[in-house]
C-alpha atoms as a PDB file:
ATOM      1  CA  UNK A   1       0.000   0.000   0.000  1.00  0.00           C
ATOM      2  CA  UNK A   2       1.230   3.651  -1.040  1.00  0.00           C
ATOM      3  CA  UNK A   3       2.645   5.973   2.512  1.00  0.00           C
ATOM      4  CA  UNK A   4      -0.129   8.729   2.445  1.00  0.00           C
ATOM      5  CA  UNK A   5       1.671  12.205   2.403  1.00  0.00           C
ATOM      6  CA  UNK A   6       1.297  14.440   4.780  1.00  0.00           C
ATOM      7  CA  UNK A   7       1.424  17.704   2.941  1.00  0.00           C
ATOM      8  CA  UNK A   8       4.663  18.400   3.680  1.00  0.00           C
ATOM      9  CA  UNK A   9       7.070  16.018   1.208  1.00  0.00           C
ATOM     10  CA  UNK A  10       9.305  17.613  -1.564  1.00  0.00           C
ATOM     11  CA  UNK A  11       9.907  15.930  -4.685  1.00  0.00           C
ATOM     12  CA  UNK A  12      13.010  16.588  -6.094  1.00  0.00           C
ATOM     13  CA  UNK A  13      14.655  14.522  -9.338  1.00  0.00           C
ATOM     14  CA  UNK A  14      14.961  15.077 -12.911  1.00  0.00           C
ATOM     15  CA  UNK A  15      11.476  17.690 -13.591  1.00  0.00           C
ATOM     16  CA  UNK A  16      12.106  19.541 -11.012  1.00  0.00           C
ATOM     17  CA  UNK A  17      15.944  20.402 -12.013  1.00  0.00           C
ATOM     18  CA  UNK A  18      14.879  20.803 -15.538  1.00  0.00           C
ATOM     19  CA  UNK A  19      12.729  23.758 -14.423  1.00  0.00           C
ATOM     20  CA  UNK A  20      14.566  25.205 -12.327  1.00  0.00           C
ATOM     21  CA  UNK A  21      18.085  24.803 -14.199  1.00  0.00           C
ATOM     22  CA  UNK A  22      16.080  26.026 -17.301  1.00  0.00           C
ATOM     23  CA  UNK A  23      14.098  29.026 -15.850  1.00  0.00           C
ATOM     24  CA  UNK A  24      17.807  30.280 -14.272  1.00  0.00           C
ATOM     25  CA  UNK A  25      19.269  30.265 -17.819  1.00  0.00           C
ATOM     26  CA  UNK A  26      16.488  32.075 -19.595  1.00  0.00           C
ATOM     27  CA  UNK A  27      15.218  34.864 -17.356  1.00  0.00           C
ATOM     28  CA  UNK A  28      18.602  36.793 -18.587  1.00  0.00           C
ATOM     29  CA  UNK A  29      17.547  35.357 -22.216  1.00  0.00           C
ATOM     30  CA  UNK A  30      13.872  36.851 -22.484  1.00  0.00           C
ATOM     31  CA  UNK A  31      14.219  40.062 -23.780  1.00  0.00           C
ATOM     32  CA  UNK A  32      17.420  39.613 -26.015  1.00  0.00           C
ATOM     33  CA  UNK A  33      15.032  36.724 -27.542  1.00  0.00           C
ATOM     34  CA  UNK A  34      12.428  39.061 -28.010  1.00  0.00           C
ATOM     35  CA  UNK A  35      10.489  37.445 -25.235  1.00  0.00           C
ATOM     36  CA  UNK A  36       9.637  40.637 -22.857  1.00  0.00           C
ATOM     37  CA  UNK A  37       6.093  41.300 -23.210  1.00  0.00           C
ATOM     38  CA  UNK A  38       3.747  39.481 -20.699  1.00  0.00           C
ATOM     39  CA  UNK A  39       2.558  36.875 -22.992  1.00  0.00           C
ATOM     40  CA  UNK A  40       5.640  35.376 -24.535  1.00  0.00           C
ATOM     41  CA  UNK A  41       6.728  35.460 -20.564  1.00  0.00           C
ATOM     42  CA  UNK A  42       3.697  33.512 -19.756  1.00  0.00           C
ATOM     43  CA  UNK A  43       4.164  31.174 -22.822  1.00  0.00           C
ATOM     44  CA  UNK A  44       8.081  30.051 -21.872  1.00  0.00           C
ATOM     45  CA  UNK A  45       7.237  29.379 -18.453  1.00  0.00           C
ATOM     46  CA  UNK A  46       4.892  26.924 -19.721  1.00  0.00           C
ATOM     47  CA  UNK A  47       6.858  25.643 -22.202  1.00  0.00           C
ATOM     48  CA  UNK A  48       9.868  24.828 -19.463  1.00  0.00           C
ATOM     49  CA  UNK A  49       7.026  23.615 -17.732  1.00  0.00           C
ATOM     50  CA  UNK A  50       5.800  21.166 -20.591  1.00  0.00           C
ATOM     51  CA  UNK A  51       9.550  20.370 -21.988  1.00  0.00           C
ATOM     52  CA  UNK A  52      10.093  19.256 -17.894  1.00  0.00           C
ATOM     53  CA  UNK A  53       7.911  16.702 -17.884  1.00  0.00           C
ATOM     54  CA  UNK A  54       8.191  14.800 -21.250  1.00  0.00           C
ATOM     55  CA  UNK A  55       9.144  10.576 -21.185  1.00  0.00           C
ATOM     56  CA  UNK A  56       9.100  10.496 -17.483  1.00  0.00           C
ATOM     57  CA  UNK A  57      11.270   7.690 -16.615  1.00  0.00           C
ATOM     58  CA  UNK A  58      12.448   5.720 -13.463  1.00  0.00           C
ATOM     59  CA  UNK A  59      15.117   8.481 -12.636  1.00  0.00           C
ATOM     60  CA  UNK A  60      12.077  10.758 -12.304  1.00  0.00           C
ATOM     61  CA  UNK A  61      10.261  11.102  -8.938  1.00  0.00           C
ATOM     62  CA  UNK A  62       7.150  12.139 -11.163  1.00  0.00           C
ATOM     63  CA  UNK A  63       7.467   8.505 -12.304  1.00  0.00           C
ATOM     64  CA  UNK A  64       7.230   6.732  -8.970  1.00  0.00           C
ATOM     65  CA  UNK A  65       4.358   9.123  -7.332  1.00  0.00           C
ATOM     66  CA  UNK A  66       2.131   8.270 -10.565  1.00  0.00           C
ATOM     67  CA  UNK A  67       3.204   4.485 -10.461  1.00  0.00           C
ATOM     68  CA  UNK A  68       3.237   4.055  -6.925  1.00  0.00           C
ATOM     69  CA  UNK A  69      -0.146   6.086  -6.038  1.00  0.00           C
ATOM     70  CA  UNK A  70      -1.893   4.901  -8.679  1.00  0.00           C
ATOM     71  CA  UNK A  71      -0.662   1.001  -7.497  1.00  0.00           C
ATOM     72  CA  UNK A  72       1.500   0.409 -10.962  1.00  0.00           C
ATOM     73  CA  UNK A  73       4.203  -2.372 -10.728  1.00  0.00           C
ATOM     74  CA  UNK A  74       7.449  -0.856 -12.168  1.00  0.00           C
ATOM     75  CA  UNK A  75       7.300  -2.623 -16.023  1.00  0.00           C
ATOM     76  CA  UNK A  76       3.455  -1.167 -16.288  1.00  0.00           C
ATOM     77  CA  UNK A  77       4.811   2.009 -15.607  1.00  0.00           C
ATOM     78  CA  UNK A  78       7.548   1.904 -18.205  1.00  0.00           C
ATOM     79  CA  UNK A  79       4.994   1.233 -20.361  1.00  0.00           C
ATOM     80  CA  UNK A  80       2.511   3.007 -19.560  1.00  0.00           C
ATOM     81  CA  UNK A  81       3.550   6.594 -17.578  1.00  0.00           C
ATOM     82  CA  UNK A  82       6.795   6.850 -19.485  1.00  0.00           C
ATOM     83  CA  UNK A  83       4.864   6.981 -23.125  1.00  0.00           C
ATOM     84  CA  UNK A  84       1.727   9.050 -21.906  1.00  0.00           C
ATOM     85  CA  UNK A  85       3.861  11.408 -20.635  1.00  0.00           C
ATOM     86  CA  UNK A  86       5.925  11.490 -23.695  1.00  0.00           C
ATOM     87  CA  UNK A  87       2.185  12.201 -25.956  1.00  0.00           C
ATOM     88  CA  UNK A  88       1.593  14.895 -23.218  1.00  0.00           C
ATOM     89  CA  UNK A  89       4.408  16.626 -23.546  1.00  0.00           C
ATOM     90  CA  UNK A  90       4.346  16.889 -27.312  1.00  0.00           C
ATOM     91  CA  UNK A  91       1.055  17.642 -27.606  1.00  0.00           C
ATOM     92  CA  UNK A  92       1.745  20.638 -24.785  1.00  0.00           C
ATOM     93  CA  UNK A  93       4.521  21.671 -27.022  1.00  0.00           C
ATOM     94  CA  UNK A  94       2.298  21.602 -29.896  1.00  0.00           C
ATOM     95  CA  UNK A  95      -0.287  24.020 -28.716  1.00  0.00           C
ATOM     96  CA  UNK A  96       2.608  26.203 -26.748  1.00  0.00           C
ATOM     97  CA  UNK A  97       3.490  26.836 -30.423  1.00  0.00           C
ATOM     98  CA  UNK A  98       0.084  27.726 -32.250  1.00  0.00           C
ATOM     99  CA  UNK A  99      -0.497  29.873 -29.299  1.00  0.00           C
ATOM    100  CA  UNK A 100       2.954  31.964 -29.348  1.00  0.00           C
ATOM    101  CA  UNK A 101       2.127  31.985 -33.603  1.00  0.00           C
ATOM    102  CA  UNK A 102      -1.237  33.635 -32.409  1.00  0.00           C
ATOM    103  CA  UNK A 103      -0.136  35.776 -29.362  1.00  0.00           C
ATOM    104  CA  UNK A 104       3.362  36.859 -29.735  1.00  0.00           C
END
């Protein structure tokens, strides 16, 4: 059976260096990119945000609280939580795009 959280764990592992190792090296970036207005601001923090959490794997500790809370032996979640998160993060990349064609 999964430990119930209190509220108060961290997660730390691959995401959540990706985001903050890639915010840190593009906040100096934005508006030498052409990236100051509010929008395109808006639209790379959610880009970071979607390019963090694509083919979460094993060395990911987004991978074990989805297969672990959700009660997913290890090979299902290979399968299964490493390739969904792969189609999310594409298709979040995807729409990231048509929206910065349409906003910025």
């Amino acid at each position: 059976m999964p430990r119930q959280s209190d509220g108060g764990d961290t997660c730390q592992g691959s995401s959540t260096v990706a985001l903050i190792t890639t915010s840190a090296l593009m906040a100096p970036l934005l508006a030498p990119l052409g990236l100051g207005g509010e929008a395109a601001k808006a639209l790379v923090v959610l880009a970071i945000g979607a390019g963090s959490m694509v083919v979460s794997h094993a060395n990911d500790s987004y991978f074990w609280v989805v297969t672990q809370l959700s009660g997913m032996d290890v090979p299902t979640g290979h399968r299964c939580q490493t390739v969904s998160s792969l189609v999310t993060g594409v298709t979040a990349i995807v729409v990231i795009a048509i929206m910065t064609w349409v906003l910025v």
